[in-house]
N, C-alpha and C. Protein backbone atom coordinates (compact mmCIF):
# COMPACT_ATOMS: atom_id res chain seq x y z
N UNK A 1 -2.96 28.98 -2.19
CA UNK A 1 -1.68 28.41 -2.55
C UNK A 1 -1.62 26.92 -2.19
N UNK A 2 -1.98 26.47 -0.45
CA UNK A 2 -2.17 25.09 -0.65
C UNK A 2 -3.02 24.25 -1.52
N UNK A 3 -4.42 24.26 -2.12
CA UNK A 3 -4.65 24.02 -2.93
C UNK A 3 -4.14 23.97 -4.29
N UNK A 4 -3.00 24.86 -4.57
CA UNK A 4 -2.74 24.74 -6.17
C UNK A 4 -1.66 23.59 -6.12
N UNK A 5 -0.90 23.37 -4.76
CA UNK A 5 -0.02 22.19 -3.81
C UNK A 5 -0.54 20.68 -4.53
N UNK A 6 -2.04 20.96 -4.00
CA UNK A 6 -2.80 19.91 -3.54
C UNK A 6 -3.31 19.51 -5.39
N UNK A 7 -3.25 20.19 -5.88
CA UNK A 7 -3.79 20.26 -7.44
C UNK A 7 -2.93 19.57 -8.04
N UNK A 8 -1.22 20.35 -8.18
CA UNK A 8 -0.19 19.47 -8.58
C UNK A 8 -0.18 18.08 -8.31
N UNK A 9 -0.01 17.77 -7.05
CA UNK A 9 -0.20 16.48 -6.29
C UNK A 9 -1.24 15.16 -6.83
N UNK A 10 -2.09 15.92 -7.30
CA UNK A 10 -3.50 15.13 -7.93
C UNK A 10 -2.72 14.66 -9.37
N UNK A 11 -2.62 16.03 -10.38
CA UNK A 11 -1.46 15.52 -11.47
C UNK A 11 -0.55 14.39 -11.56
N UNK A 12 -0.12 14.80 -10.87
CA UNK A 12 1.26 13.92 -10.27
C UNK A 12 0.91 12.24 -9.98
N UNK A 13 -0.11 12.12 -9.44
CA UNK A 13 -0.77 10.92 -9.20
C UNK A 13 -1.67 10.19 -10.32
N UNK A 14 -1.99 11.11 -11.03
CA UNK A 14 -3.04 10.54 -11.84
C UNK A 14 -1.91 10.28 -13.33
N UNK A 15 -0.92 10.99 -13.16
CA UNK A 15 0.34 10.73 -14.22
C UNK A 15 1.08 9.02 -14.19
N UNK A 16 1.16 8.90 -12.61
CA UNK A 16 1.77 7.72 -11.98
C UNK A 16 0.86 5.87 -12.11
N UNK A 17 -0.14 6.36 -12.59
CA UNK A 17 -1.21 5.85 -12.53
C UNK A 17 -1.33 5.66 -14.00
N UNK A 18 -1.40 6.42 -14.94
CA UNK A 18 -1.37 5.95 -16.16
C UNK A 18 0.19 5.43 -16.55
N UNK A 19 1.41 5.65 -15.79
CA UNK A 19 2.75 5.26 -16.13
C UNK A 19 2.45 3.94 -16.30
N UNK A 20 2.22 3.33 -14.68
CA UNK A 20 1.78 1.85 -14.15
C UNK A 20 0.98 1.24 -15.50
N UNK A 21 -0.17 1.87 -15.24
CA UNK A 21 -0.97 1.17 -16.56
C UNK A 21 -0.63 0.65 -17.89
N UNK A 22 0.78 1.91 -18.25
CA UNK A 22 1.07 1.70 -20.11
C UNK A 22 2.28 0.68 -19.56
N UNK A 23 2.37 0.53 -18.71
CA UNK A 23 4.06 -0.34 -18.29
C UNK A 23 3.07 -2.35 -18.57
N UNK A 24 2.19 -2.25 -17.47
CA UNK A 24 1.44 -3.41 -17.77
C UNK A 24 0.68 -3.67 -18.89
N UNK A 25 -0.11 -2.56 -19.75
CA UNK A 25 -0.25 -3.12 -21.21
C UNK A 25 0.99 -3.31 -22.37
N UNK A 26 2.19 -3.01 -21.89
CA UNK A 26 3.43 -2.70 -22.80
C UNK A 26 3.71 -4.21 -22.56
N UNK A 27 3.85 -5.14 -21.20
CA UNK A 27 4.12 -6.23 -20.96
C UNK A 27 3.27 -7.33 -21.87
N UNK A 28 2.02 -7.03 -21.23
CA UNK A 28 0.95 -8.09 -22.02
C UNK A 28 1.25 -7.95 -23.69
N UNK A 29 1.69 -6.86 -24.46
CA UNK A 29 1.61 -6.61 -25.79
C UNK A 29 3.06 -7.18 -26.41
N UNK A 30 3.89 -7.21 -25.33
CA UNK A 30 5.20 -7.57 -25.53
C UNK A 30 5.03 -9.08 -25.87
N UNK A 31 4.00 -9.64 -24.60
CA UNK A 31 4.26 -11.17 -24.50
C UNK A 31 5.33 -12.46 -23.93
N UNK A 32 6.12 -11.21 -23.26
CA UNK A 32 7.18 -12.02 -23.12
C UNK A 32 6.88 -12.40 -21.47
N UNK A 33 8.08 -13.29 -20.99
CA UNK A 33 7.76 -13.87 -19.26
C UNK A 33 7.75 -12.66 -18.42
N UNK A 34 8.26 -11.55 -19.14
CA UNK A 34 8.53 -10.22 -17.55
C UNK A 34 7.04 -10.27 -17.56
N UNK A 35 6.04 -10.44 -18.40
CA UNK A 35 4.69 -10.29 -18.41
C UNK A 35 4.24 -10.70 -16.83
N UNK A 36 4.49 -12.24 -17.06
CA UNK A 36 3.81 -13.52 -16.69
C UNK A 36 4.29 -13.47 -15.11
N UNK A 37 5.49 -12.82 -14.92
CA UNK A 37 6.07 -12.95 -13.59
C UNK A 37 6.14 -11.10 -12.81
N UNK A 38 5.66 -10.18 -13.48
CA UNK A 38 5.46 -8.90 -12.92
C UNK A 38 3.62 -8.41 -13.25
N UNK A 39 3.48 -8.88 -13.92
CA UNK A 39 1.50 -8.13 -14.37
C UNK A 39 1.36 -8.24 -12.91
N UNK A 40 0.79 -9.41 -11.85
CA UNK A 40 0.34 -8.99 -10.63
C UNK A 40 0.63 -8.02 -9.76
N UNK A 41 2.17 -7.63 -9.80
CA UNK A 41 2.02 -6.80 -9.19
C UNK A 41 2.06 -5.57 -9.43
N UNK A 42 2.35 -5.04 -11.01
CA UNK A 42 1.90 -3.79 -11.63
C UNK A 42 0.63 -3.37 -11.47
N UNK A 43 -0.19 -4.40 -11.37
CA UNK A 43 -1.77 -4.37 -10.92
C UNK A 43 -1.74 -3.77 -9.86
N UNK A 44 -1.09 -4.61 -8.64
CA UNK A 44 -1.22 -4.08 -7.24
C UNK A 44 -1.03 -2.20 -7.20
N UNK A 45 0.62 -2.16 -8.14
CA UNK A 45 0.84 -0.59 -7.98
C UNK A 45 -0.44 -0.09 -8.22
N UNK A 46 -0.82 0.11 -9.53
CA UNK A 46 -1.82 0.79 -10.20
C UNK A 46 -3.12 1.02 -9.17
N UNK A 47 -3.49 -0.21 -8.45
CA UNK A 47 -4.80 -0.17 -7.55
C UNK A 47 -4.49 0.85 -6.65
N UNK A 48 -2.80 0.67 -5.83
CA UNK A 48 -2.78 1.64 -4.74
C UNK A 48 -2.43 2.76 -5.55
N UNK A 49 -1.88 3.40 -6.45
CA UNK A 49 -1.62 4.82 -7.58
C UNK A 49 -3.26 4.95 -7.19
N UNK A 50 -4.16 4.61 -7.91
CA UNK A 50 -5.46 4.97 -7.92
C UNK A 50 -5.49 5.22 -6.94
N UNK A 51 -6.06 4.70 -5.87
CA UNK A 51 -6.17 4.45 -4.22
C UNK A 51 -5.89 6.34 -3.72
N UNK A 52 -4.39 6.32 -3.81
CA UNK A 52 -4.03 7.32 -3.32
C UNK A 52 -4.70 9.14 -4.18
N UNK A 53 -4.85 8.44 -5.85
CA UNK A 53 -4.95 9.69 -6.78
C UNK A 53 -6.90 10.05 -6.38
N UNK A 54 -7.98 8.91 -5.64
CA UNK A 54 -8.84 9.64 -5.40
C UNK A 54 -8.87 9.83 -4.13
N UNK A 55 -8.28 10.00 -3.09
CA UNK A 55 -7.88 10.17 -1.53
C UNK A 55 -7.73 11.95 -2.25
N UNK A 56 -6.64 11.39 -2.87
CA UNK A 56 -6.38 13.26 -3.14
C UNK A 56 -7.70 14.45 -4.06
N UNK A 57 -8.13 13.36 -4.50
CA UNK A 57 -9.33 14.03 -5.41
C UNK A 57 -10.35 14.41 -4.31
N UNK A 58 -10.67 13.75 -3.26
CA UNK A 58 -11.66 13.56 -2.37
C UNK A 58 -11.21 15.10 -1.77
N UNK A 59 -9.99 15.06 -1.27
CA UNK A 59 -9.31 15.92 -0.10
C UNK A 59 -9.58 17.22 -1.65
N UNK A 60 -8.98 17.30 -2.45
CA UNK A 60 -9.21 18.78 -3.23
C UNK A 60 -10.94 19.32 -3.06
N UNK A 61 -11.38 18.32 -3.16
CA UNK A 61 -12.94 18.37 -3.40
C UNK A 61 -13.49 18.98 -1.91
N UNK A 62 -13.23 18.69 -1.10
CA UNK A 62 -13.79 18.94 0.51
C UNK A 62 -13.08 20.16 1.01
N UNK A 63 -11.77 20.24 0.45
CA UNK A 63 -11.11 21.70 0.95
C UNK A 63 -11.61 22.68 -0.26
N UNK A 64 -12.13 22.53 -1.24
CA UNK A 64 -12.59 23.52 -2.31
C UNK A 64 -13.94 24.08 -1.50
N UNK A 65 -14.48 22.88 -1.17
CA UNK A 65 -16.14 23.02 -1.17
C UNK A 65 -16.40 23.78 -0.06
N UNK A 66 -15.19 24.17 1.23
CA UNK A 66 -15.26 24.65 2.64
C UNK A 66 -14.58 26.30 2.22
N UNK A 67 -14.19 26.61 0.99
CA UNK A 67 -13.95 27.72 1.34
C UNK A 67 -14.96 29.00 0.12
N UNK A 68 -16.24 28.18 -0.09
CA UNK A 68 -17.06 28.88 -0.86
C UNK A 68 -18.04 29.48 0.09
């Protein structure tokens, strides 16, 4: 059951992570200044979204692999 927790959680992250992403190509495609004055730090989100979505990939992977 914690694993299927831990599964959602991964979803959930890897969802948050492509949000970030289509939000900063929606800007650049837009062209407009929200671009020019938010892209850096949509970047930043996206790095830590990632960051956190393989922390959790790592952790599914090591608690899978300990109960075979």
């Amino acid at each position: 059951m914690g694993s299927d927790a831990l599964f959602i959680l991964i979803v959930l992250a890897c969802l948050a992570v492509v949000v970030v992403l289509m939000l900063g190509l929606g800007g650049f495609a837009k062209g407009s200044g929200w671009a020019k004055t938010n892209s850096n730090k949509l970047m930043r989100y996206r790095i830590g979204a990632q960051f956190v979505a393989v922390l959790l990939i790592l952790a599914y992977v090591a608690l899978r692999g300990t109960g075979n």
